[in-house]
PDB file of N, CA and C in Angstrom:
ATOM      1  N   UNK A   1      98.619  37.083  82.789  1.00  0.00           N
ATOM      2  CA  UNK A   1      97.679  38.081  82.336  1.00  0.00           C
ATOM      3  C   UNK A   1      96.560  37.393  81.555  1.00  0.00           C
ATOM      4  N   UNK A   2      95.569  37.974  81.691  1.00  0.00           N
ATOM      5  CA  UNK A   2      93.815  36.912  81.211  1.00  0.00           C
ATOM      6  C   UNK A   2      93.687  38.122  79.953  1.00  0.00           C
ATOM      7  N   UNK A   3      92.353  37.819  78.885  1.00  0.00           N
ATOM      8  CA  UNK A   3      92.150  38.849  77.985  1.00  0.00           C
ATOM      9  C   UNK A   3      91.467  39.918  78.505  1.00  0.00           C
ATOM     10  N   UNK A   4      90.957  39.481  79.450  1.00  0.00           N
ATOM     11  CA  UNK A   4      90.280  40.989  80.477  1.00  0.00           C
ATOM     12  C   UNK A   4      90.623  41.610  81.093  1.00  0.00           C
ATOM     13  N   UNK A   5      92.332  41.911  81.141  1.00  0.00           N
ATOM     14  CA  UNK A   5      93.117  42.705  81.550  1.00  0.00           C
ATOM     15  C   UNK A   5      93.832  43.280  80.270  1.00  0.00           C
ATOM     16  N   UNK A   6      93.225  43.025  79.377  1.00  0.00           N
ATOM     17  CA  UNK A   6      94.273  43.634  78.084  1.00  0.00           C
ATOM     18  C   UNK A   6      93.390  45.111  77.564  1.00  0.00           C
ATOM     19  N   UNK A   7      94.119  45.900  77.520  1.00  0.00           N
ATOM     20  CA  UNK A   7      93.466  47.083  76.872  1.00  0.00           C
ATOM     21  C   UNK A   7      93.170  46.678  75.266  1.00  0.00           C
ATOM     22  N   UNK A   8      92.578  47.911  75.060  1.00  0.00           N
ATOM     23  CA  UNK A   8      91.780  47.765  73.512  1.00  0.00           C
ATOM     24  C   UNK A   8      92.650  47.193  72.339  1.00  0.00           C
ATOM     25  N   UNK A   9      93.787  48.386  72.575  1.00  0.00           N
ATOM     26  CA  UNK A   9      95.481  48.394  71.842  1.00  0.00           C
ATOM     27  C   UNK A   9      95.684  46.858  72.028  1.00  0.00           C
ATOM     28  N   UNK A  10      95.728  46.359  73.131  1.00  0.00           N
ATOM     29  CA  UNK A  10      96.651  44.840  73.484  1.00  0.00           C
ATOM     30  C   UNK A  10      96.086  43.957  72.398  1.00  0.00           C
ATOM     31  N   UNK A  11      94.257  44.215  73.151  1.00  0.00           N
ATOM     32  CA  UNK A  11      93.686  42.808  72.080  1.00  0.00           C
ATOM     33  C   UNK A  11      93.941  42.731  71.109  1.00  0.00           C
ATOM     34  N   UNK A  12      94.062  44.205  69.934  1.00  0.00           N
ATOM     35  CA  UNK A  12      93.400  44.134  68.603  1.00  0.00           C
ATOM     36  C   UNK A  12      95.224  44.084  68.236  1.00  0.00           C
ATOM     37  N   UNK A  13      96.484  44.110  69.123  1.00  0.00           N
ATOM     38  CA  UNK A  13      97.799  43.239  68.568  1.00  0.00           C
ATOM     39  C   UNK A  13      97.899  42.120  68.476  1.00  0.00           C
ATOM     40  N   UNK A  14      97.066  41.362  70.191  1.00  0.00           N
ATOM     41  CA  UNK A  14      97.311  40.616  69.845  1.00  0.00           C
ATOM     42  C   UNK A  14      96.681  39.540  68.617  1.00  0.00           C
ATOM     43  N   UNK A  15      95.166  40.317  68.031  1.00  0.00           N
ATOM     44  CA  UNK A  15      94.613  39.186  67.668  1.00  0.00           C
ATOM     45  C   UNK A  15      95.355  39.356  66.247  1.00  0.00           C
ATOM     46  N   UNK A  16      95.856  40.671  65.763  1.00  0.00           N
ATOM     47  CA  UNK A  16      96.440  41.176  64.671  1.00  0.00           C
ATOM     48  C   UNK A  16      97.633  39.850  64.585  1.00  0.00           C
ATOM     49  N   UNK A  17      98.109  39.949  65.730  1.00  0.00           N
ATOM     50  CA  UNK A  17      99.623  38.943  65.542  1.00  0.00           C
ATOM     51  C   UNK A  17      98.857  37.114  65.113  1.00  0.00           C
ATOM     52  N   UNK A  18      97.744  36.682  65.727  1.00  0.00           N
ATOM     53  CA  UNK A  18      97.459  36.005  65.562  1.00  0.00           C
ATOM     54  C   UNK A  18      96.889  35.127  63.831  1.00  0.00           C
ATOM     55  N   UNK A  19      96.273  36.750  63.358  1.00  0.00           N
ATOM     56  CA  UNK A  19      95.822  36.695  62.243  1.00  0.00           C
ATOM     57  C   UNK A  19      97.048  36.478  61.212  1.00  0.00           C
ATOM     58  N   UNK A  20      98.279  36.700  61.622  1.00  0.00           N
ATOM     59  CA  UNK A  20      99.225  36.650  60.667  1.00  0.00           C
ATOM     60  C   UNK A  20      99.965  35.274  60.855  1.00  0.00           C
ATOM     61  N   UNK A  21     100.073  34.885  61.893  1.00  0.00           N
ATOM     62  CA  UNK A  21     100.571  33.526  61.983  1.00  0.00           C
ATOM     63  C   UNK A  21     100.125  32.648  61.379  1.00  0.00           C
ATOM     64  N   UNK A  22      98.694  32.907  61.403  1.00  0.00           N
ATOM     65  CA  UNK A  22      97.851  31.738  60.559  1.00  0.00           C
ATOM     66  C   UNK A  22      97.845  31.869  59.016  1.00  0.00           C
ATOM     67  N   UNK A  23      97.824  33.469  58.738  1.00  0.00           N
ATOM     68  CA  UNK A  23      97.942  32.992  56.960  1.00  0.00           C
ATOM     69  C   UNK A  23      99.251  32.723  56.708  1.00  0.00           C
ATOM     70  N   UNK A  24     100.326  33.128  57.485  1.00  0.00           N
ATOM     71  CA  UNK A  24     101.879  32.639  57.415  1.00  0.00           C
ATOM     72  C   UNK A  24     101.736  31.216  57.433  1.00  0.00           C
ATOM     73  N   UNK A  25     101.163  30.697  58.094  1.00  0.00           N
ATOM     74  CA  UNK A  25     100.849  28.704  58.146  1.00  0.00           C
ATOM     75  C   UNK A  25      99.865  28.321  56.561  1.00  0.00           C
ATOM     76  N   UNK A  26      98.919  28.965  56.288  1.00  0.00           N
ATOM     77  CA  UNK A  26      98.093  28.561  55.114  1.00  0.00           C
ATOM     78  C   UNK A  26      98.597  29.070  54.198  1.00  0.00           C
ATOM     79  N   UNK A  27      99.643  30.079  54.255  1.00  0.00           N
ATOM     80  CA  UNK A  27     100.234  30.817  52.320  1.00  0.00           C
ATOM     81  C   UNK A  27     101.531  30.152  52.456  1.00  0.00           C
ATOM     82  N   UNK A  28     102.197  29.534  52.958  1.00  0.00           N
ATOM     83  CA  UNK A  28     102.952  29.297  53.184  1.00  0.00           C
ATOM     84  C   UNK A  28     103.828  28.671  51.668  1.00  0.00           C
ATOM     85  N   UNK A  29     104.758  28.459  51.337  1.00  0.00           N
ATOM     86  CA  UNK A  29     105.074  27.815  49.731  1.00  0.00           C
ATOM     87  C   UNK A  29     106.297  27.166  50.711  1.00  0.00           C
ATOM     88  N   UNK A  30     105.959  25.018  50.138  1.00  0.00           N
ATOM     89  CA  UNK A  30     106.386  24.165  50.808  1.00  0.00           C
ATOM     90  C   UNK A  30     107.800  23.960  50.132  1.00  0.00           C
ATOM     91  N   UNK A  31     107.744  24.479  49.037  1.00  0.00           N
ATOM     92  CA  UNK A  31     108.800  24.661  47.943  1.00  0.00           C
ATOM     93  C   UNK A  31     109.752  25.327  47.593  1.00  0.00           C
ATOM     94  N   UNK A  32     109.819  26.733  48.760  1.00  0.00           N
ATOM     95  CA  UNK A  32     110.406  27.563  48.766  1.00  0.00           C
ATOM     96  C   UNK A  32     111.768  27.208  48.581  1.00  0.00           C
ATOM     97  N   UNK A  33     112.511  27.954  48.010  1.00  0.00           N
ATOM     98  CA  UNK A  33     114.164  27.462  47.974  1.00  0.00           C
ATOM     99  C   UNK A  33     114.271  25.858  47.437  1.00  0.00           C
ATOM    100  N   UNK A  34     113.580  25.504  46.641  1.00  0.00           N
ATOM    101  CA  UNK A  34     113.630  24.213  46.550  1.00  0.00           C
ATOM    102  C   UNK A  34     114.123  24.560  44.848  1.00  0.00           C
ATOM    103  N   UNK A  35     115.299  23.706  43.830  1.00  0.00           N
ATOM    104  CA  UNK A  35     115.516  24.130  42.917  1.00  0.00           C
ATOM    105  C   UNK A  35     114.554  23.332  41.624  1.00  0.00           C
ATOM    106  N   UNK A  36     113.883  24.216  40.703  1.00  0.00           N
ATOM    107  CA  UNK A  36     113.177  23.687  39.208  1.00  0.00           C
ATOM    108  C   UNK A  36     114.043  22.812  38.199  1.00  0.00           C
ATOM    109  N   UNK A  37     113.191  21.780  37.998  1.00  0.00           N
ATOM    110  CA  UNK A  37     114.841  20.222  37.135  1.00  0.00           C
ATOM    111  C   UNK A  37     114.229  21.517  35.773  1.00  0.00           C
ATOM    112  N   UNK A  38     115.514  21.304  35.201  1.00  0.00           N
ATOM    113  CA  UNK A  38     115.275  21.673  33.664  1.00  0.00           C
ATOM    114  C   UNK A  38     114.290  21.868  32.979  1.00  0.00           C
ATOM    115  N   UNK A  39     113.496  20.623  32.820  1.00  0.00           N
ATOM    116  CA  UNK A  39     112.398  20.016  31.897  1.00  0.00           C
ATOM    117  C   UNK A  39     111.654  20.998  32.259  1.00  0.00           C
ATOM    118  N   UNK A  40     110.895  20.921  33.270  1.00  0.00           N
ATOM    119  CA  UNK A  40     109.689  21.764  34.111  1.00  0.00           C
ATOM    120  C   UNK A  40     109.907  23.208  33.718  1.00  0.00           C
ATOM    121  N   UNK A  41     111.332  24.064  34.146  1.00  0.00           N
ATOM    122  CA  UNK A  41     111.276  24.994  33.699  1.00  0.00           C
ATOM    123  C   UNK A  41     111.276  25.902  32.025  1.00  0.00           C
ATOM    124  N   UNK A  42     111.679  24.708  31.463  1.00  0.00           N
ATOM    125  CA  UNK A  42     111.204  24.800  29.946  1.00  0.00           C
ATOM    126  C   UNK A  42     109.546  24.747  29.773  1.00  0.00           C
ATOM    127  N   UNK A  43     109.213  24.200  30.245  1.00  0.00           N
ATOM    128  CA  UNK A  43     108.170  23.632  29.865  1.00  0.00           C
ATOM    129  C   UNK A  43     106.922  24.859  30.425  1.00  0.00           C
ATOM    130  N   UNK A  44     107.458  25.339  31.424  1.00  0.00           N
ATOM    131  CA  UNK A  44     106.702  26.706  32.273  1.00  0.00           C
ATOM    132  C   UNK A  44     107.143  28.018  31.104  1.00  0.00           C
ATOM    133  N   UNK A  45     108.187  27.893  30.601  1.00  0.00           N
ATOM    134  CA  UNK A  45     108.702  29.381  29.982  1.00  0.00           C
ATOM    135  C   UNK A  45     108.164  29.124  28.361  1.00  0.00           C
ATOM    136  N   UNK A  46     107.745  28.050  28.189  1.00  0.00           N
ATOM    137  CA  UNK A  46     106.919  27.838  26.764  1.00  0.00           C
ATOM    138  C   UNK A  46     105.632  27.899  26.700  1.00  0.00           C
ATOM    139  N   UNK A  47     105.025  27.752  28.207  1.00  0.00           N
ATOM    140  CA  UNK A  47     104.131  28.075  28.263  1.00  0.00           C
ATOM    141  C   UNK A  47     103.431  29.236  28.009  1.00  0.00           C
ATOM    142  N   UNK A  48     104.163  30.462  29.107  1.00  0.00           N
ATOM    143  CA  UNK A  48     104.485  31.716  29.271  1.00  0.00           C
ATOM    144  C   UNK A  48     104.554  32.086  27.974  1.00  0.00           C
ATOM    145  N   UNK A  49     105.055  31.609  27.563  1.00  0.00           N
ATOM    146  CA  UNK A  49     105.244  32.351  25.390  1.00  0.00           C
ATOM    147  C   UNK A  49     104.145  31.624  24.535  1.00  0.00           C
ATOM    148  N   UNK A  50     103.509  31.209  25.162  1.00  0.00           N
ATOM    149  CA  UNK A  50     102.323  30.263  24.321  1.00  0.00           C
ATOM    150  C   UNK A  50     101.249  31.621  24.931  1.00  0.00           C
ATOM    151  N   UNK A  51     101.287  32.150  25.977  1.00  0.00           N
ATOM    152  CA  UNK A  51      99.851  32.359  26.631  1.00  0.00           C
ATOM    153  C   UNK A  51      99.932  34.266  26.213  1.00  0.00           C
ATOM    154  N   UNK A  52     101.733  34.430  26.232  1.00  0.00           N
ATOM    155  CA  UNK A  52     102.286  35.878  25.371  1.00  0.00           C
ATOM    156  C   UNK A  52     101.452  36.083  23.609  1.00  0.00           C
ATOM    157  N   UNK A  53     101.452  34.770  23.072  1.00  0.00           N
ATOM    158  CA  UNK A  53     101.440  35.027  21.936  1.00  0.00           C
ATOM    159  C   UNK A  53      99.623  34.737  21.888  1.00  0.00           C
ATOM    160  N   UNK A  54      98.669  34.815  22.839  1.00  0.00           N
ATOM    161  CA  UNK A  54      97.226  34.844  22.744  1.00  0.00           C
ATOM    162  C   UNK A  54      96.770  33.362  22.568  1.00  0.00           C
ATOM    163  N   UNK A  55      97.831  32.265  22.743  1.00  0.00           N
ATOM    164  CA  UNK A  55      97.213  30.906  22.937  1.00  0.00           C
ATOM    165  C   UNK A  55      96.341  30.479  24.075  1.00  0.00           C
ATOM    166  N   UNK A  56      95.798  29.599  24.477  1.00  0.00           N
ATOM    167  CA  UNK A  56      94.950  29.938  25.479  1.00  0.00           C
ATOM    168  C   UNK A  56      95.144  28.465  25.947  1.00  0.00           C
ATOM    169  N   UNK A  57      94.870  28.080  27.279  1.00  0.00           N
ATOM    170  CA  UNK A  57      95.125  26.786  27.792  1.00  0.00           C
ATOM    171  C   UNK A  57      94.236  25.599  27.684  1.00  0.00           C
ATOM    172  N   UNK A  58      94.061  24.615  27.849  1.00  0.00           N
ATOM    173  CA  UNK A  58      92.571  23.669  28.024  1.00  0.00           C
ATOM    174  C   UNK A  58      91.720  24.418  28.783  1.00  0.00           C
ATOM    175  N   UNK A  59      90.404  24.492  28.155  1.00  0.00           N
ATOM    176  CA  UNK A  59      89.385  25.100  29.483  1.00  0.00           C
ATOM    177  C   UNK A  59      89.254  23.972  30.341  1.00  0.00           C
ATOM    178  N   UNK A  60      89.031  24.607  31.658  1.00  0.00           N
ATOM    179  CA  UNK A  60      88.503  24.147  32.901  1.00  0.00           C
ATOM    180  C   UNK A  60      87.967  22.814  32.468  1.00  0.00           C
ATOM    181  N   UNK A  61      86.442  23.159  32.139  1.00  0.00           N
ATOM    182  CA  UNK A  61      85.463  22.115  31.813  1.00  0.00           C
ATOM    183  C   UNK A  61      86.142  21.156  30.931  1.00  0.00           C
ATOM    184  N   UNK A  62      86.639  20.885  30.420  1.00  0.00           N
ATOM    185  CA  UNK A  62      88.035  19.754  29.947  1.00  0.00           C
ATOM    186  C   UNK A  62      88.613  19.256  30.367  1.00  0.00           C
ATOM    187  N   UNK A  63      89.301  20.141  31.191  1.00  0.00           N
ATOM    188  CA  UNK A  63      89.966  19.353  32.258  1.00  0.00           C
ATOM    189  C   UNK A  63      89.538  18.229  32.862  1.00  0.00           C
ATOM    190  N   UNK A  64      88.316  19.104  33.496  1.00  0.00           N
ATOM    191  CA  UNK A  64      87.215  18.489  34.805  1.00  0.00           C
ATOM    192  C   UNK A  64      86.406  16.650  34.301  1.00  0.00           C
ATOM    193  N   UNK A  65      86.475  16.874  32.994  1.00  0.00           N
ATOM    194  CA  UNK A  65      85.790  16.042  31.942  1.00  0.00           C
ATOM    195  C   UNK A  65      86.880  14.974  31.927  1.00  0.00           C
ATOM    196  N   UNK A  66      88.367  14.961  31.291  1.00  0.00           N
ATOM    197  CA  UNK A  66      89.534  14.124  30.857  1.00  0.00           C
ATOM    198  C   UNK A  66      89.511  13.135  32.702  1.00  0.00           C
ATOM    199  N   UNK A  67      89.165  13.968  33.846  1.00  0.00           N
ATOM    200  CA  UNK A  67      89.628  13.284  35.131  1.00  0.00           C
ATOM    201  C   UNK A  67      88.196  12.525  35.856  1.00  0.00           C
ATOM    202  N   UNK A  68      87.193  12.819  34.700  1.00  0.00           N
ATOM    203  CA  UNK A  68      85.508  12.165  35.150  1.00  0.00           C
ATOM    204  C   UNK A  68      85.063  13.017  36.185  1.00  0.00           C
ATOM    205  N   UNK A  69      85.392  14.289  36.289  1.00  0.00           N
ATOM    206  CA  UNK A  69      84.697  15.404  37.412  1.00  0.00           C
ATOM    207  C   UNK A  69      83.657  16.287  37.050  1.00  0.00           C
ATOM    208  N   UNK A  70      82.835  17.004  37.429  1.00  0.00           N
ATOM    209  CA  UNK A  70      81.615  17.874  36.761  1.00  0.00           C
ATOM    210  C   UNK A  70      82.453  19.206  36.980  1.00  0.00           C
ATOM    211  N   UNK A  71      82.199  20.100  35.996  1.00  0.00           N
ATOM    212  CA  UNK A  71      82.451  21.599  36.631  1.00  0.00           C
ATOM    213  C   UNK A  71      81.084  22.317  36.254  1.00  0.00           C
ATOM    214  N   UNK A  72      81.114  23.390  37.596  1.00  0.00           N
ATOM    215  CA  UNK A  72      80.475  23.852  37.752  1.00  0.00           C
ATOM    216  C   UNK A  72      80.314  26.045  37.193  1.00  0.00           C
TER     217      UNK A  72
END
């Protein structure tokens, strides 16, 4: 079967099915089921209570600065 035998319905599944495969390939998390060592997850849940209690993180432009990058 060619795309010029597909009715309206066919195309817009199939391109629907298509559109999902691909963000299923680009959202994908490579990490999934993969288990957090200790440290890291301390270190994420202190965060989380740092950012609870109105602390705020390095800005961007700091960041961008500490690694010799411009931000924009």
């Amino acid at each position: 079967m060619q795309v010029k035998d597909l009715t309206t319905e066919e195309l817009k599944a199939l391109i629907r099915e298509a559109v999902m495969e691909t963000l299923e390939d680009l959202l994908d998390d490579p990490d999934e089921g993969r288990e957090i060592r200790p440290e890291i997850k301390q270190q994420l849940l202190e965060s989380r209570q740092r950012r609870a209690g109105g602390e705020r993180g390095i800005p961007a432009e700091e960041v961008a600065k500490r690694f010799g990058l411009t931000w924009e």
